[in-house]
Protein backbone atom coordinates (compact mmCIF):
# COMPACT_ATOMS: atom_id res chain seq x y z
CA UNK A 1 0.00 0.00 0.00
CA UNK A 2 2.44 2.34 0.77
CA UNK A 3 3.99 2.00 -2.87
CA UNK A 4 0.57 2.71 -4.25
CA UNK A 5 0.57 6.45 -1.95
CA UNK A 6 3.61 7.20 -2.62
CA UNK A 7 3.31 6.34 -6.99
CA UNK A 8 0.26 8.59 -6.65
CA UNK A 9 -0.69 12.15 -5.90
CA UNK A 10 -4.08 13.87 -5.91
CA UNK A 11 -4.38 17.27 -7.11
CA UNK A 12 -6.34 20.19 -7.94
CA UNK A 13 -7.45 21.82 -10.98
CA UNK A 14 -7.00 25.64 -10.30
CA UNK A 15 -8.54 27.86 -13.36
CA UNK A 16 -9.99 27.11 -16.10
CA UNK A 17 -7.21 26.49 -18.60
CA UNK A 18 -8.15 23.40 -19.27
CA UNK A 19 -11.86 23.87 -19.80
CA UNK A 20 -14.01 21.92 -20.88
CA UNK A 21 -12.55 18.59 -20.11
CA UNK A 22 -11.28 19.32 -16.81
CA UNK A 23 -12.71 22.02 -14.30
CA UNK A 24 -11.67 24.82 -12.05
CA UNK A 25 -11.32 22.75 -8.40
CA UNK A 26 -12.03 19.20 -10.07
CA UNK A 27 -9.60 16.90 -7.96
CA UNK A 28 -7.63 14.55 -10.41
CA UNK A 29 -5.31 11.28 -9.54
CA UNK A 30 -1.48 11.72 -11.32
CA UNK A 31 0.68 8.91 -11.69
CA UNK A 32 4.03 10.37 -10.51
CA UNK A 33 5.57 7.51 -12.15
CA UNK A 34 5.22 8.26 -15.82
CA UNK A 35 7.63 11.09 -17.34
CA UNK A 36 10.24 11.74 -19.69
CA UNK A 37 10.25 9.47 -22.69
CA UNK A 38 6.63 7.74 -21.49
CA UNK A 39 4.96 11.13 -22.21
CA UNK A 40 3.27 10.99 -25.58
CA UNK A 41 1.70 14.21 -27.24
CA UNK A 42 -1.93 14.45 -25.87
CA UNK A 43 -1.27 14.13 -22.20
CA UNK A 44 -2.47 15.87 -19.78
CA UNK A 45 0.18 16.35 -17.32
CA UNK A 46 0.81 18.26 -13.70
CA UNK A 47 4.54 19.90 -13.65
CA UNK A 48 6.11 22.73 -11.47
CA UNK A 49 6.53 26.40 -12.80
CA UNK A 50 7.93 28.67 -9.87
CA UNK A 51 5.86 27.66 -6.74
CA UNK A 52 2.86 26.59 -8.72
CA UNK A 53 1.91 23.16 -10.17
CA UNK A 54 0.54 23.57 -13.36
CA UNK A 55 -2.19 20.83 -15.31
CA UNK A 56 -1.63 21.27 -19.19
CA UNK A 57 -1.56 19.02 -22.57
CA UNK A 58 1.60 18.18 -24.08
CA UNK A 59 1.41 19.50 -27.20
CA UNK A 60 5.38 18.51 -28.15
CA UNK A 61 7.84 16.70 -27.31
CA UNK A 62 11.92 17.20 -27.27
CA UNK A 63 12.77 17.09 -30.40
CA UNK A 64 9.54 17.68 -32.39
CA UNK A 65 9.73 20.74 -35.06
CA UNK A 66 6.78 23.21 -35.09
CA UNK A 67 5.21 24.34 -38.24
CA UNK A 68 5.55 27.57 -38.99
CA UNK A 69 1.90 28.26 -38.57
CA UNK A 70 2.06 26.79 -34.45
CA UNK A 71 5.66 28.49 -34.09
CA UNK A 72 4.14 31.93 -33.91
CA UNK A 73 2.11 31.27 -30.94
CA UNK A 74 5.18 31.44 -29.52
CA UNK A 75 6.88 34.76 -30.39
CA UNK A 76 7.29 35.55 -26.68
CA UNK A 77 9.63 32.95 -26.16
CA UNK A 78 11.20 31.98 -29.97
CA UNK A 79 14.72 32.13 -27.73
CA UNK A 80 13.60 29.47 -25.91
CA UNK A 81 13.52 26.93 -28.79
CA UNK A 82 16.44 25.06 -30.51
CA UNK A 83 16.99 26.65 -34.13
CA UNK A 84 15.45 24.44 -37.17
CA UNK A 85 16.81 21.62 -38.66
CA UNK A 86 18.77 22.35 -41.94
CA UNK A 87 16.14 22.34 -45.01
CA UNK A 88 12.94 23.51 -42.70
CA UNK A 89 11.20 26.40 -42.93
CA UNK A 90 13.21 29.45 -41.09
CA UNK A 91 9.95 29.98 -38.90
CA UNK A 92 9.96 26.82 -37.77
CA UNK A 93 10.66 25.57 -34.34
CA UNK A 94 12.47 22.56 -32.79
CA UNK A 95 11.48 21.98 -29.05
CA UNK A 96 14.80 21.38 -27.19
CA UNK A 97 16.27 18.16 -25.54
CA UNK A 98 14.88 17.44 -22.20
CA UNK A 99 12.07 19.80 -22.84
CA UNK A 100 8.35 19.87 -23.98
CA UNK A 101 5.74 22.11 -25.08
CA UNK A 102 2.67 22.19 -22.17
CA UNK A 103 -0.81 23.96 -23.77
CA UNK A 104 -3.67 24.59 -21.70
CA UNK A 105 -7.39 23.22 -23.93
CA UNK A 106 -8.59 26.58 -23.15
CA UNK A 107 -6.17 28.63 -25.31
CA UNK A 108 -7.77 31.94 -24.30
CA UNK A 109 -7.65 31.63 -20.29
CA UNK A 110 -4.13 29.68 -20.61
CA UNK A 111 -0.93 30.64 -18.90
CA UNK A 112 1.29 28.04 -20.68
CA UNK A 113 4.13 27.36 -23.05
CA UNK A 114 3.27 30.56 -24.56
CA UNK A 115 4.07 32.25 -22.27
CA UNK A 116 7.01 30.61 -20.44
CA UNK A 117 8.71 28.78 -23.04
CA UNK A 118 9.20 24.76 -23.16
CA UNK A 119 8.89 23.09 -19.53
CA UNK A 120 11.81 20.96 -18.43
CA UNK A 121 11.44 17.36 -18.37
CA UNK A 122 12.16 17.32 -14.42
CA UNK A 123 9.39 19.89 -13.76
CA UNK A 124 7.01 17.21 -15.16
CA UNK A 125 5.57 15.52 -11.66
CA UNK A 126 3.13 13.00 -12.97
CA UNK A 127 0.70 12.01 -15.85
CA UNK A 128 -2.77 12.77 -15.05
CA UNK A 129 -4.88 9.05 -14.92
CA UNK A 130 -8.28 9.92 -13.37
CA UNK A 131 -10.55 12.46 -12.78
CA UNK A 132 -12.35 11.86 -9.14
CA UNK A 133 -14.55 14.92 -8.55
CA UNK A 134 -16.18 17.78 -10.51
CA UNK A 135 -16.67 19.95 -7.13
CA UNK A 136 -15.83 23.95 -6.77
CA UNK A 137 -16.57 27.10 -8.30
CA UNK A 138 -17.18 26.79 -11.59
C-alpha cells in the first residue's frame, strides 16, 4: 500500500485552462511515475513552474519541429527553442532536448508554453490518470 501512496498524488485543478474537459477545483489522480520518454503528445500532465503546479496538454515533445503556422504562438519565447533543422522552414521551431511544449485546452484563459517557453522534463511531476470529482466554483 504504501507504494501505491507514494506512486500517486491527488491534485487540484486551479482555473480554467483546461476547460471543458477538466474544471476549475475538479480533484484529479497523477501517476508520478510516468515522465520523460513515457509522455506521448496528448497528455495531460501536472509539472512545477515557480511555486505553482501547473495541469496542461503536451502539445510537443523534445525534439519535435513546429510548423511555422504553431511556431508563432510562440513569439514571446522563440529564444527558448532550438533553431530548425537544416532544409525547414526558417519559422519553424524545434522543441529542445529534455524539454516539452505544455498547452492549456482553453487557449484563451491559458498561462502556458506561450508564455514561459518549453517546460523541463524534471518539472514534469506525474501524468494525469483519473478524474475523481467535478466539485468547486465553476
Amino acid at each position: 500500500m504504501i507504494l501505491l501512496v507514494a506512486r500517486f498524488r491527488v491534485t487540484v485543478v486551479d482555473g480554467q485552462s483546461m476547460a471543458p474537459g477538466l474544471s476549475n477545483g475538479q480533484v484529479v489522480i497523477v501517476d508520478t511515475a510516468v515522465r520523460g520518454a513515457e509522455l506521448r503528445r496528448g497528455d495531460v500532465i501536472v509539472f512545477t513552474q515557480g511555486n505553482e503546479s501547473l495541469v496542461k496538454r503536451v502539445a510537443a515533445l523534445p525534439g519535435d519541429t513546429l510548423s511555422p503556422g504553431e511556431a508563432a504562438a510562440f513569439s514571446e519565447v522563440r529564444d527558448l527553442f532550438e533553431r530548425p533543422p537544416a532544409g525547414s522552414a526558417p519559422s519553424c521551431l524545434t522543441v529542445p532536448a529534455g524539454r516539452l511544449v505544455a498547452l492549456g485546452d482553453n487557449r484563451r484563459e491559458s498561462d502556458d508554453s506561450r508564455a514561459f517557453g518549453p517546460v523541463p522534463l524534471e518539472a514534469v511531476v506525474g501524468r494525469l490518470v483519473r478524474q475523481v470529482a467535478q466539485d468547486g466554483p465553476q
